[in-house]
C-alpha atoms as a PDB file:
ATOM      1  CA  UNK A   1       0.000   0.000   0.000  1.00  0.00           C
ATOM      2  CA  UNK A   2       3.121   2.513   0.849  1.00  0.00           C
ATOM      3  CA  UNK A   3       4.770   1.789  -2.445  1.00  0.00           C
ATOM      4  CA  UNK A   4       1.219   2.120  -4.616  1.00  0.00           C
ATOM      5  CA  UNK A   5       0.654   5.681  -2.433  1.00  0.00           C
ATOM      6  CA  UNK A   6       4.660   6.541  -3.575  1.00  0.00           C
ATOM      7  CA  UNK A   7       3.647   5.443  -7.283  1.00  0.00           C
ATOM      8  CA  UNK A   8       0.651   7.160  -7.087  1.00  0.00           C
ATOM      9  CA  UNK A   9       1.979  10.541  -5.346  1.00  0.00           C
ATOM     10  CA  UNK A  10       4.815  10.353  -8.067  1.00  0.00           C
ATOM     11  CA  UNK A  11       2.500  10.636 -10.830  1.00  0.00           C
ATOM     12  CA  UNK A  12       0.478  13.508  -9.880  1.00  0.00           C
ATOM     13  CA  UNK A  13       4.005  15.038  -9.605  1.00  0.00           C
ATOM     14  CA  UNK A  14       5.093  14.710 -12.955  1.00  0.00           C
ATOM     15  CA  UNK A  15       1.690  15.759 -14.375  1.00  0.00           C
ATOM     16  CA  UNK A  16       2.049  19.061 -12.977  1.00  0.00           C
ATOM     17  CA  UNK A  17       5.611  19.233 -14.255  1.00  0.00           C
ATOM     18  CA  UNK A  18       4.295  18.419 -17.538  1.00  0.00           C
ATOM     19  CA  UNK A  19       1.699  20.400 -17.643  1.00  0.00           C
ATOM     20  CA  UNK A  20       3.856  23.373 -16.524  1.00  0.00           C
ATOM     21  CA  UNK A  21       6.341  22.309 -19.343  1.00  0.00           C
ATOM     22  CA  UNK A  22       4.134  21.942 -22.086  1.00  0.00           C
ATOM     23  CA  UNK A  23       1.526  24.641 -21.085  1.00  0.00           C
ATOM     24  CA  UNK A  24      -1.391  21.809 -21.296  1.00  0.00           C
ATOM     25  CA  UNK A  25      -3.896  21.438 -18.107  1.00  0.00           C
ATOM     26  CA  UNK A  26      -4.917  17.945 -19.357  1.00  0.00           C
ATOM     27  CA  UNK A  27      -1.353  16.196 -19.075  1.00  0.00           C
ATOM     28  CA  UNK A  28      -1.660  16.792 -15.744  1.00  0.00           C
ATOM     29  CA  UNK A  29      -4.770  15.016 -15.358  1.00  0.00           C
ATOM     30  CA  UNK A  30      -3.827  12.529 -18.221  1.00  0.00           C
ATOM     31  CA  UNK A  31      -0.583  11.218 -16.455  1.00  0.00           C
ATOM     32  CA  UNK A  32      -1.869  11.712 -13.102  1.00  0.00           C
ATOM     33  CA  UNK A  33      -4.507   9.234 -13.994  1.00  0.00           C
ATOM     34  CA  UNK A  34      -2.588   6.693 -15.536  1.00  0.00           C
ATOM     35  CA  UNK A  35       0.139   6.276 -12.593  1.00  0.00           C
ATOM     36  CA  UNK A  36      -2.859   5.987 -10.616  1.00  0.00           C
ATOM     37  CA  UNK A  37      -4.094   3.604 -12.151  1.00  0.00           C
ATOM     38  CA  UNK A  38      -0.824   1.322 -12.456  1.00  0.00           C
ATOM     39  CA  UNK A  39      -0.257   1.749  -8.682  1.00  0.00           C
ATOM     40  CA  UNK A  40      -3.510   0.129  -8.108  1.00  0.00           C
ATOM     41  CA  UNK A  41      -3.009  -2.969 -10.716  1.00  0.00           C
ATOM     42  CA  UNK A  42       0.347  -3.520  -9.262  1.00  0.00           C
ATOM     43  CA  UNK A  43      -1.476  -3.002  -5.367  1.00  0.00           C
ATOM     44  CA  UNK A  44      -4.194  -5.520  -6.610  1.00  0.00           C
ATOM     45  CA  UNK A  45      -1.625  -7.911  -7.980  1.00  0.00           C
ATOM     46  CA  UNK A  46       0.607  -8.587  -4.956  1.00  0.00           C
ATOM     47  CA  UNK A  47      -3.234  -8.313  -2.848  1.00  0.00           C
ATOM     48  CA  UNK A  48      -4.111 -11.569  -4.798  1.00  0.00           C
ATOM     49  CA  UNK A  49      -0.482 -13.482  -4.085  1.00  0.00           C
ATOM     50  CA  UNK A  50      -1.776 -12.267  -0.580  1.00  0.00           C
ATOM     51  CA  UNK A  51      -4.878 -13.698  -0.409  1.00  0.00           C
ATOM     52  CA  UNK A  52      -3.806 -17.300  -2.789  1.00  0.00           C
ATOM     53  CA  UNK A  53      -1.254 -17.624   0.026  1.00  0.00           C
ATOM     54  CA  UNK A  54      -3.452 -17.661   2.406  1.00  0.00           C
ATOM     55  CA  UNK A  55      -6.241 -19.740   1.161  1.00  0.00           C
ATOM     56  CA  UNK A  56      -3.305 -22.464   0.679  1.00  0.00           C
ATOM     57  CA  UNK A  57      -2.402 -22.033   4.247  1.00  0.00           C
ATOM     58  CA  UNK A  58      -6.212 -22.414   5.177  1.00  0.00           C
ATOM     59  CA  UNK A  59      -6.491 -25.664   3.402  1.00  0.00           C
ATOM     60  CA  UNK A  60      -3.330 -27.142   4.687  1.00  0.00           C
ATOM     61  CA  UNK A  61      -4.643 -25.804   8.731  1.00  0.00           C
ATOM     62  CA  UNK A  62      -7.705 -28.032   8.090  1.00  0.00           C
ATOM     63  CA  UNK A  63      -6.607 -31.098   6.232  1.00  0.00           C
ATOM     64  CA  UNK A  64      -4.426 -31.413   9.539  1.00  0.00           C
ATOM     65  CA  UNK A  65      -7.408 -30.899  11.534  1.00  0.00           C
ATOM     66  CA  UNK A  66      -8.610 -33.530   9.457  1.00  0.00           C
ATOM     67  CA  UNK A  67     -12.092 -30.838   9.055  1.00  0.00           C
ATOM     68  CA  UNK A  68     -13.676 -30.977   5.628  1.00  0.00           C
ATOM     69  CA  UNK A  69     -12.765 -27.699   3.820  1.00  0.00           C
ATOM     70  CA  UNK A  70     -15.331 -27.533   1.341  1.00  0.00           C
ATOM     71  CA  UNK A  71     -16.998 -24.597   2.856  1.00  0.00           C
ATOM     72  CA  UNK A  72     -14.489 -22.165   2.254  1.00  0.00           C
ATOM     73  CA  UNK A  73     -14.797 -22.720  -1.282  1.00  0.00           C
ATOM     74  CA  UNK A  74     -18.629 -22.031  -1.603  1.00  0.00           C
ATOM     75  CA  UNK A  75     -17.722 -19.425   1.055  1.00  0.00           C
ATOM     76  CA  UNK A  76     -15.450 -17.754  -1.597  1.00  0.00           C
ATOM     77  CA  UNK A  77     -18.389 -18.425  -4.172  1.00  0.00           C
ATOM     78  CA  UNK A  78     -20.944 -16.427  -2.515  1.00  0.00           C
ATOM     79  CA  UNK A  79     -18.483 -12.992  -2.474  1.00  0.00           C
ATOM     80  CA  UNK A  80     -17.870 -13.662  -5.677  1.00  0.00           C
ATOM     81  CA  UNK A  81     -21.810 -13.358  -6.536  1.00  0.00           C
ATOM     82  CA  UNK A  82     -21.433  -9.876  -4.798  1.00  0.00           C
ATOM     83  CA  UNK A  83     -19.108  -8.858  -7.503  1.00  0.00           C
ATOM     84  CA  UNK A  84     -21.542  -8.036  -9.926  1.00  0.00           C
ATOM     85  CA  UNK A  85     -23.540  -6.337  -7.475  1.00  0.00           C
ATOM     86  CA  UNK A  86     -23.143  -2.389  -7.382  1.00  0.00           C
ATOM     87  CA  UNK A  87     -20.557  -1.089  -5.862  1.00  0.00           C
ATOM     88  CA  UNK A  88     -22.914   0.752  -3.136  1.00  0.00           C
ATOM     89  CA  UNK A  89     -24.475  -2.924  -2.831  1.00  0.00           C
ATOM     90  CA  UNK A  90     -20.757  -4.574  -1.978  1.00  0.00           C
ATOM     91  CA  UNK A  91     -19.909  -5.928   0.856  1.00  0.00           C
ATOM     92  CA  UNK A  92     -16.630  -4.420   2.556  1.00  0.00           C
ATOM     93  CA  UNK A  93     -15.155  -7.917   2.668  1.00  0.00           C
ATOM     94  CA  UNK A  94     -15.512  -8.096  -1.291  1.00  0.00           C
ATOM     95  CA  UNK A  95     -14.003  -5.116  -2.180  1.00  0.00           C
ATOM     96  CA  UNK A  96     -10.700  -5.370   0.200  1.00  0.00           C
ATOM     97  CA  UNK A  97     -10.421  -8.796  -0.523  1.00  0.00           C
ATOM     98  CA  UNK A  98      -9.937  -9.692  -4.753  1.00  0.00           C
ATOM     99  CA  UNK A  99     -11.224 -12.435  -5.856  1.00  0.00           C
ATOM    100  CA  UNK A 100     -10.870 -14.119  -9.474  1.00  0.00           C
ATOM    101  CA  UNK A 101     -11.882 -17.592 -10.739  1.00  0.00           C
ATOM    102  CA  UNK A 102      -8.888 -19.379 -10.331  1.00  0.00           C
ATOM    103  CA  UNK A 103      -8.550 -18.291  -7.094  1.00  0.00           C
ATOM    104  CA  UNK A 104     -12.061 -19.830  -5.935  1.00  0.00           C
ATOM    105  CA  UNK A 105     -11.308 -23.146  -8.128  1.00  0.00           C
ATOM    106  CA  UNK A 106      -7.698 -23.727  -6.734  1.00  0.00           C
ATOM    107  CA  UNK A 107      -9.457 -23.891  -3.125  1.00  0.00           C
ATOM    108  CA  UNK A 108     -12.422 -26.350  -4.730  1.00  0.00           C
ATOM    109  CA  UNK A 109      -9.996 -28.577  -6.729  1.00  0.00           C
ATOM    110  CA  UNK A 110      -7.681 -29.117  -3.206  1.00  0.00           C
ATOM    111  CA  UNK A 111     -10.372 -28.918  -0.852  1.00  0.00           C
ATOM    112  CA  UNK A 112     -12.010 -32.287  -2.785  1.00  0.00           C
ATOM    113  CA  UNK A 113      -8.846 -34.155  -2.712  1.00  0.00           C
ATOM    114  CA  UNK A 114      -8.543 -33.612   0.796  1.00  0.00           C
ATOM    115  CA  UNK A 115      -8.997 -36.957   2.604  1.00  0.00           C
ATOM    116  CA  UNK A 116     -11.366 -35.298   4.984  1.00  0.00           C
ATOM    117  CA  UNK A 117     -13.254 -34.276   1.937  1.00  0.00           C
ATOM    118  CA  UNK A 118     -17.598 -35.536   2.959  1.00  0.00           C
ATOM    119  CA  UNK A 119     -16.602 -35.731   6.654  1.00  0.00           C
ATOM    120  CA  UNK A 120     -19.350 -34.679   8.979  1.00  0.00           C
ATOM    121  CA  UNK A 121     -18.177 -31.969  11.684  1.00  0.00           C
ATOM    122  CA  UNK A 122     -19.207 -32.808  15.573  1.00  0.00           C
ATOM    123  CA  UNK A 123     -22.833 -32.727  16.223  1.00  0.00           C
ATOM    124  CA  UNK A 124     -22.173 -30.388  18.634  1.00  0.00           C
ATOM    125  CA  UNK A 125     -20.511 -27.877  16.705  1.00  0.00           C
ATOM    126  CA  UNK A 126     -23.156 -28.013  13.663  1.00  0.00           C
ATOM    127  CA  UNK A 127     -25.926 -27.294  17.080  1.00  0.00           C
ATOM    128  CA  UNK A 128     -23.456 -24.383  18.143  1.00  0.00           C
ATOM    129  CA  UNK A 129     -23.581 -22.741  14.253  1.00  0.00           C
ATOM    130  CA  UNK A 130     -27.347 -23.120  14.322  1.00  0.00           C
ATOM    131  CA  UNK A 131     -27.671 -21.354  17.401  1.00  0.00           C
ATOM    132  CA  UNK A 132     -25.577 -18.566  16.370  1.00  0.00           C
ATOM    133  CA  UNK A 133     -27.095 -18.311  13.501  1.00  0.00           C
ATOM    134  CA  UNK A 134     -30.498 -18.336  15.206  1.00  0.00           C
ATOM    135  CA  UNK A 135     -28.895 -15.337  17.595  1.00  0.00           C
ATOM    136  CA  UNK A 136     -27.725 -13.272  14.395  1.00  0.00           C
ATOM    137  CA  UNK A 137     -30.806 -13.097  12.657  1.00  0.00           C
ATOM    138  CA  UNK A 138     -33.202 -12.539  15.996  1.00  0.00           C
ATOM    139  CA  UNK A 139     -31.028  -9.292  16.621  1.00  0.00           C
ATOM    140  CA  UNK A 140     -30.473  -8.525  13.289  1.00  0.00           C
ATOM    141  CA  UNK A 141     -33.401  -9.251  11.155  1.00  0.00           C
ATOM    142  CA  UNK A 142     -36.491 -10.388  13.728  1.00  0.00           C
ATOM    143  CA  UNK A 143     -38.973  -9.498  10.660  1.00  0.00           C
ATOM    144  CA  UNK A 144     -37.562 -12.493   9.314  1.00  0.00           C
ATOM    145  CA  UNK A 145     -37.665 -14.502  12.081  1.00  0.00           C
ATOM    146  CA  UNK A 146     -41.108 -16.366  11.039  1.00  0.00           C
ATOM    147  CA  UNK A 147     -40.511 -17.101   7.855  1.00  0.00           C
ATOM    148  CA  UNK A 148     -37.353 -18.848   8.833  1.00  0.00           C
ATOM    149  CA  UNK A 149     -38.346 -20.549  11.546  1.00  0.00           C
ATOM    150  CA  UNK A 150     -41.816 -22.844  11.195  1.00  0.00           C
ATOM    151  CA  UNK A 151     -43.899 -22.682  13.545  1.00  0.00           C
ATOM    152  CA  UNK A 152     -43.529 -26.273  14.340  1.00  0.00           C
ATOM    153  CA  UNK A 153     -40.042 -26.383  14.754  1.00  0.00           C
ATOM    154  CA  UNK A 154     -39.771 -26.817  18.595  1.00  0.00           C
ATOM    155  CA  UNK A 155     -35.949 -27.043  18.540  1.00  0.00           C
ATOM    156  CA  UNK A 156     -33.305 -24.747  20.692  1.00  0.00           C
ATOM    157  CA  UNK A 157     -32.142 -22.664  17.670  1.00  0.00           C
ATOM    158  CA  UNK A 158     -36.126 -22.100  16.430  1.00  0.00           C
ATOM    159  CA  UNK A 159     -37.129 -21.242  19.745  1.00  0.00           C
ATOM    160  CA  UNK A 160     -33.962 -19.109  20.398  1.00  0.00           C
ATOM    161  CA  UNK A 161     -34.903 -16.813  17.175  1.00  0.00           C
ATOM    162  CA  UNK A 162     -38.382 -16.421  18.148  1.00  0.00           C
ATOM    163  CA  UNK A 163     -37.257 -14.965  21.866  1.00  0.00           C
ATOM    164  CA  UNK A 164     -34.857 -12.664  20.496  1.00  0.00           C
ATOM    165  CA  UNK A 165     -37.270 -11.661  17.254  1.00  0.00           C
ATOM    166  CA  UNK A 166     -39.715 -10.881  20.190  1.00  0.00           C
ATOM    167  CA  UNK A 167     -37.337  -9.093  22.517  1.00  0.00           C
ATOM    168  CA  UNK A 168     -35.886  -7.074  19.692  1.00  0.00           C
ATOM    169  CA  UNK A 169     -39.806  -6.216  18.445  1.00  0.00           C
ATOM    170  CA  UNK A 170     -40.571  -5.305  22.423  1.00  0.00           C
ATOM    171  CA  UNK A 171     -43.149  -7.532  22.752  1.00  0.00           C
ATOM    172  CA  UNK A 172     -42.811  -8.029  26.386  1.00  0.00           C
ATOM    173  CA  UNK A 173     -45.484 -11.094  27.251  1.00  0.00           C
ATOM    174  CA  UNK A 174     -43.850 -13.397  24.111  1.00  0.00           C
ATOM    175  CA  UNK A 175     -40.366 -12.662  24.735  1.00  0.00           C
ATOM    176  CA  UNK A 176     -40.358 -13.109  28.204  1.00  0.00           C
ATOM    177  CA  UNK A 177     -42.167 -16.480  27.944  1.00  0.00           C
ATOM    178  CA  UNK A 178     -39.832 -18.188  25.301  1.00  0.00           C
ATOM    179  CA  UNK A 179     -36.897 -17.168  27.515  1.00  0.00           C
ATOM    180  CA  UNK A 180     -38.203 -18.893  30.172  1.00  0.00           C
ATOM    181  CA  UNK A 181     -38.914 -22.069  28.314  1.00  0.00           C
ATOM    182  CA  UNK A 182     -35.347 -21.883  26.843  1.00  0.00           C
ATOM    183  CA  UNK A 183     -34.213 -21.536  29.963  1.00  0.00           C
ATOM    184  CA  UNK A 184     -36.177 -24.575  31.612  1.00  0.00           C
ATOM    185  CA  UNK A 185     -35.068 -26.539  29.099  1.00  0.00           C
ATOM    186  CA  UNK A 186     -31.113 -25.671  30.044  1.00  0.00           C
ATOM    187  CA  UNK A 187     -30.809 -24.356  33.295  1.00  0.00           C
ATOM    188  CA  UNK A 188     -27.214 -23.943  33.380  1.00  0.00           C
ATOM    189  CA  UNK A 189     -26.707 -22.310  30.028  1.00  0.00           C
ATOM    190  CA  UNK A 190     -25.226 -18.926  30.490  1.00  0.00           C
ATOM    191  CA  UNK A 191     -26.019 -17.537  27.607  1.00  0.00           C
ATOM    192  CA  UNK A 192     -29.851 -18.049  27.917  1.00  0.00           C
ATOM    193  CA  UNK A 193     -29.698 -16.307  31.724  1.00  0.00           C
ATOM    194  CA  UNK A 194     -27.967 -13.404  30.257  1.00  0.00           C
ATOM    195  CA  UNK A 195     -30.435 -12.978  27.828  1.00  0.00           C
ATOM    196  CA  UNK A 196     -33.150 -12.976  30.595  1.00  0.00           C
ATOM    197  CA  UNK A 197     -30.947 -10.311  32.280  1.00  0.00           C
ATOM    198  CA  UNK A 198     -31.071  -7.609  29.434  1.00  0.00           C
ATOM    199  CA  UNK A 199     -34.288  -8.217  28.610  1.00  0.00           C
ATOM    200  CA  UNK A 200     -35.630  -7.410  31.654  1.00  0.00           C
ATOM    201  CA  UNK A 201     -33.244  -3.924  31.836  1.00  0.00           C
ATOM    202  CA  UNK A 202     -34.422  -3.345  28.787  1.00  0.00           C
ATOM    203  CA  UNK A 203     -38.029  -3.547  29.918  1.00  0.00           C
ATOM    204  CA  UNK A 204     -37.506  -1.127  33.106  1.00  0.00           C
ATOM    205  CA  UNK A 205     -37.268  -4.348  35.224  1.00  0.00           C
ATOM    206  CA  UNK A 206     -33.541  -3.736  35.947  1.00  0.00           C
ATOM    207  CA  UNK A 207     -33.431  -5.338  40.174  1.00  0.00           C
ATOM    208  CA  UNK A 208     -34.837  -8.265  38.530  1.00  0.00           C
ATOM    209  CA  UNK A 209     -32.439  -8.720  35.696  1.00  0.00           C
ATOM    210  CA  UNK A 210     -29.556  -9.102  38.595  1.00  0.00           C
ATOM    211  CA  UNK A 211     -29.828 -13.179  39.972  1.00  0.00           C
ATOM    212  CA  UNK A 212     -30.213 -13.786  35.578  1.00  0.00           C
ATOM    213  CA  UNK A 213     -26.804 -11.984  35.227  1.00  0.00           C
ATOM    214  CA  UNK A 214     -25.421 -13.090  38.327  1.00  0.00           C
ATOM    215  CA  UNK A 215     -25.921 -16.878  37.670  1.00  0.00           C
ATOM    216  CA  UNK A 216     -24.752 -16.210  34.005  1.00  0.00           C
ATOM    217  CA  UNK A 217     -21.471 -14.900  35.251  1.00  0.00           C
ATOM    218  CA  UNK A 218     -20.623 -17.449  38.247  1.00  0.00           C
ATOM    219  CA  UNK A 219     -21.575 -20.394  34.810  1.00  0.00           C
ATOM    220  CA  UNK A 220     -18.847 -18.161  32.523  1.00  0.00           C
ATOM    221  CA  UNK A 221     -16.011 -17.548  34.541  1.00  0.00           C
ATOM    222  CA  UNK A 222     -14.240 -15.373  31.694  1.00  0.00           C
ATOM    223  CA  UNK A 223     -17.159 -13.182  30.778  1.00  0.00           C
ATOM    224  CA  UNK A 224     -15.861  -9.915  30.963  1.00  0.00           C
ATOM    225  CA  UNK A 225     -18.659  -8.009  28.850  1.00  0.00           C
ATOM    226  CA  UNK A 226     -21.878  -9.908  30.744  1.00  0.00           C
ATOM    227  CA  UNK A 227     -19.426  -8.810  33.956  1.00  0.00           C
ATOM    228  CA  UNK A 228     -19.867  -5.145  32.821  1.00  0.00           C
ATOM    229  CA  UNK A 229     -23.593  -5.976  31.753  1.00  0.00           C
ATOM    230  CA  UNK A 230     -24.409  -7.165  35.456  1.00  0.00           C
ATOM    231  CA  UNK A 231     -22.398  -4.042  37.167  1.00  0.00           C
ATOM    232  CA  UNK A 232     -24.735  -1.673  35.005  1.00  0.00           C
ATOM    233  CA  UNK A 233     -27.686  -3.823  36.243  1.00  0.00           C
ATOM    234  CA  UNK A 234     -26.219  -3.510  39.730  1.00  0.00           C
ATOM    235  CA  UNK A 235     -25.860   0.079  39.445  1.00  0.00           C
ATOM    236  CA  UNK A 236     -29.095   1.192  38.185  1.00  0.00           C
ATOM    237  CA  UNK A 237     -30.874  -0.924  40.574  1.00  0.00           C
ATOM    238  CA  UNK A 238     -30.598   1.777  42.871  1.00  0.00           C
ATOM    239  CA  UNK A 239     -27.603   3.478  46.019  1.00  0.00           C
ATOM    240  CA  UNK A 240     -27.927   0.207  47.957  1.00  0.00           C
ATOM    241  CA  UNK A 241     -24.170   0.241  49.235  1.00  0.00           C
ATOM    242  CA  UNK A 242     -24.182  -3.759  48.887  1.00  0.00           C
ATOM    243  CA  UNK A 243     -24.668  -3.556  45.031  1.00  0.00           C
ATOM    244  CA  UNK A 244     -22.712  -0.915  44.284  1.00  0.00           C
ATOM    245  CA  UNK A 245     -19.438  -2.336  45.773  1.00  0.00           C
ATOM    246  CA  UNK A 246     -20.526  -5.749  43.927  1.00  0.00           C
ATOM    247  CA  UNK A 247     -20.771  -3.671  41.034  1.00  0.00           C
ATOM    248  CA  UNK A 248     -17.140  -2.068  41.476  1.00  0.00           C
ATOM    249  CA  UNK A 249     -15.096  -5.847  41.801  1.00  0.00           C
ATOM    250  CA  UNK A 250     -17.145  -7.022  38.549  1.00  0.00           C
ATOM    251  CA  UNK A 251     -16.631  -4.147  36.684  1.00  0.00           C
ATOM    252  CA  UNK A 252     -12.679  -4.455  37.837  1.00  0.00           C
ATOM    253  CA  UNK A 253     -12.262  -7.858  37.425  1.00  0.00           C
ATOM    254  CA  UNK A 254     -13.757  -7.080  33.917  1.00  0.00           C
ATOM    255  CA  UNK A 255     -11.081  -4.935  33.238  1.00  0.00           C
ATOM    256  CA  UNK A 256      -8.562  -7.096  33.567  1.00  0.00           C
ATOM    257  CA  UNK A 257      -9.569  -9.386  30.720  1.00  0.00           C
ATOM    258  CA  UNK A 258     -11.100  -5.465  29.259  1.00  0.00           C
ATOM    259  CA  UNK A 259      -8.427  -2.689  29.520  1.00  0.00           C
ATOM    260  CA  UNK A 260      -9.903  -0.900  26.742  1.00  0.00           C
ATOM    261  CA  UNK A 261     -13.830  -0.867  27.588  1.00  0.00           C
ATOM    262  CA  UNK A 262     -14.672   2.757  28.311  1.00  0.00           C
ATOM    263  CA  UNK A 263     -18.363   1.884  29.365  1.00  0.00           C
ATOM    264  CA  UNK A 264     -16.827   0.008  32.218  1.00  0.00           C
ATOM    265  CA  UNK A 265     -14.213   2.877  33.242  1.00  0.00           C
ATOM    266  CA  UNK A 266     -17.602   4.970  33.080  1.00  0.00           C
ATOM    267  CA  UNK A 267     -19.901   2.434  34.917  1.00  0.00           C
ATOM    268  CA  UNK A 268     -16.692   2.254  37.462  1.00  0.00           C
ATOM    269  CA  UNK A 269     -16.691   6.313  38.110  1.00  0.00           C
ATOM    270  CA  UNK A 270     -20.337   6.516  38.389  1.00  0.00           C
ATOM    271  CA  UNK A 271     -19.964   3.871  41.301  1.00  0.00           C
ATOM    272  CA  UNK A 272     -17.246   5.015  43.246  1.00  0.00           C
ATOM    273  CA  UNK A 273     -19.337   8.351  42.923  1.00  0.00           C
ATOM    274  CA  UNK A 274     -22.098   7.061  44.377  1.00  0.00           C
ATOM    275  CA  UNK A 275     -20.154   5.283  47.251  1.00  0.00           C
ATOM    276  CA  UNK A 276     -18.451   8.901  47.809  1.00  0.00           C
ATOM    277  CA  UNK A 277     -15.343   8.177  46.953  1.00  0.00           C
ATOM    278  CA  UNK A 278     -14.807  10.864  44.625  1.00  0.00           C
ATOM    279  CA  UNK A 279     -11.036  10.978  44.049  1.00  0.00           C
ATOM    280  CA  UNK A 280     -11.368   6.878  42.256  1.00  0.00           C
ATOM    281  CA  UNK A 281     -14.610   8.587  40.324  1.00  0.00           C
ATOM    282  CA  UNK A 282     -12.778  11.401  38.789  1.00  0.00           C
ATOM    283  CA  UNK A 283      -9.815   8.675  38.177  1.00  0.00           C
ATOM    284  CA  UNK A 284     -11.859   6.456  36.274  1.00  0.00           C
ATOM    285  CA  UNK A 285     -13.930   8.872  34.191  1.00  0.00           C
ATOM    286  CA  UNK A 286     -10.661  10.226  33.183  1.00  0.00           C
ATOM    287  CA  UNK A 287      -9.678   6.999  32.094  1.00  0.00           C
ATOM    288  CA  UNK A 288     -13.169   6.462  29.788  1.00  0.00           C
ATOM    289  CA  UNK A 289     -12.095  10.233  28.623  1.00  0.00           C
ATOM    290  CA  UNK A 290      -8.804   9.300  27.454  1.00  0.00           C
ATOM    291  CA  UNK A 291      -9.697   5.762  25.598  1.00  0.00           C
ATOM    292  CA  UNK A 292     -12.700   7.800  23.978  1.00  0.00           C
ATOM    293  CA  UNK A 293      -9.795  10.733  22.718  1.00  0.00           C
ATOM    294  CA  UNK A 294      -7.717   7.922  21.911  1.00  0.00           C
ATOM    295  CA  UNK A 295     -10.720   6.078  19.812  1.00  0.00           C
ATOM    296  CA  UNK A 296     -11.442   9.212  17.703  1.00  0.00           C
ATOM    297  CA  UNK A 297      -7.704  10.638  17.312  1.00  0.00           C
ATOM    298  CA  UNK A 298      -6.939  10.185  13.514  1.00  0.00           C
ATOM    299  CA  UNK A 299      -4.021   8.023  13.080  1.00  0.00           C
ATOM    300  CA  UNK A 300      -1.601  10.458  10.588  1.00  0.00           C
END
């Protein structure tokens, strides 16, 4: 990228000069243009090497895993659709990341003579995908939600895009109840408890959200960002000394695994303030001013 900006900077240069020299506007523009657009071929070129490279390394990573690898080529496949989509329409991935047709079929052609080529992955992992996928599209696209998911389909992931879809569409009575059966069904999962827990903050029930968060944390014991999730809850709840000092060790110990979270430097200041101790509040919202400055500084 430093050499094509050089390549690039050079050009406009000698456009000027010629255009100076010769007493013509458009060489400028005319050679300006052209090492432009050679700086970006030769960019683009050594960006593919990049990217071949890696897809090589990819396939050899999972033929030792002995994981089928036939995904990333349809994976590749589907940017490649986006492509011929409008620019406007691209995804960011697509556009930083060339692809050609010999790229894609290189990965297909090695990926099928893999001797883990057919092999199933772990039950448990394809359960762990649907879920996530299930969690994506209830936060991201809940309108979609029923159309996705029959309304027969009684399993975790089904059931786990309908809560969210609800949750996310603030309808209170529905979300709440599929929560609760997901969480009936597996007590200890600590994802489904946290879920509980911000729904009911989000629904002005914040003293009740706590034991959901609470429980969620003590089953994750490196869950930094429910940690800072449960000291908000904690917080809000109201000046009870008791919760505010919980609030303070999970918001620190969330640090620790979090150095950079400003919302818990913030969440941090605001209890210390409450407990009086105003020297650690000013500390700590200095600290969320800082990572904010440091956040929006442009990087010359």
């Amino acid at each position: 990228m430093e050499r094509a900006s050089y390549e690039s900077i050079l050009g406009t240069i000698l456009g000027i000069g010629a255009a100076i020299a010769s007493g013509d506007g458009a060489a400028a523009a005319a050679i300006s243009t052209g090492a432009s657009s050679i700086a970006a071929r030769r960019f683009m070129a050594f960006s593919r090497v990049q990217e071949s490279s890696a897809d090589q390394a990819a396939l050899t990573f999972m033929d030792k895993a002995g994981m089928d690898s036939a995904g990333l080529g349809s994976f590749l496949g589907e940017l490649e659709s986006e492509e011929l989509l409008p620019a406007s329409r691209q995804s960011e991935y697509v556009r930083t990341h060339p692809l050609t047709s010999n790229r894609i079929a290189a990965v297909e052609t090695r990926s099928k003579e893999s001797a883990a080529a057919g092999k199933a992955f772990p039950a448990e992992w394809v359960e762990q995908h649907a879920r996530m996928r299930a969690k994506l599209i209830g936060f991201i696209s809940p309108e979609q939600v029923a159309w996705k998911y029959d309304d027969q389909d009684k399993g975790i992931p089904a059931r786990y895009a309908r809560a969210i879809a609800a949750y996310r569409q603030h309808d209170v009575a529905k979300a709440l109840k599929e929560i609760d059966s997901l969480i009936a069904s597996e007590p200890q999962n600590p994802y489904f408890q946290e879920l509980k827990g911000q729904m009911l903050v989000d629904f002005g029930q914040v003293s009740e959200a706590i034991p959901y968060y609470r429980k969620s944390v003590s089953l994750l014991k490196e869950a930094p960002l429910i940690q800072i999730a449960l000291g908000h809850a904690l917080i809000e709840s109201g000046d009870n000394p008791s919760n505010l000092n919980e609030a303070v060790r999970q918001l620190e110990q969330a640090l620790i695994r979090e150095p950079r979270s400003s919302r818990a430097y913030r969440l941090l200041g605001i209890a210390y303030g409450k407990l009086g101790q105003e020297g650690k509040a000013k500390l700590n919202l200095a600290e969320e001013s800082v990572l904010q400055a440091v956040s929006i500084t442009p990087k010359i």
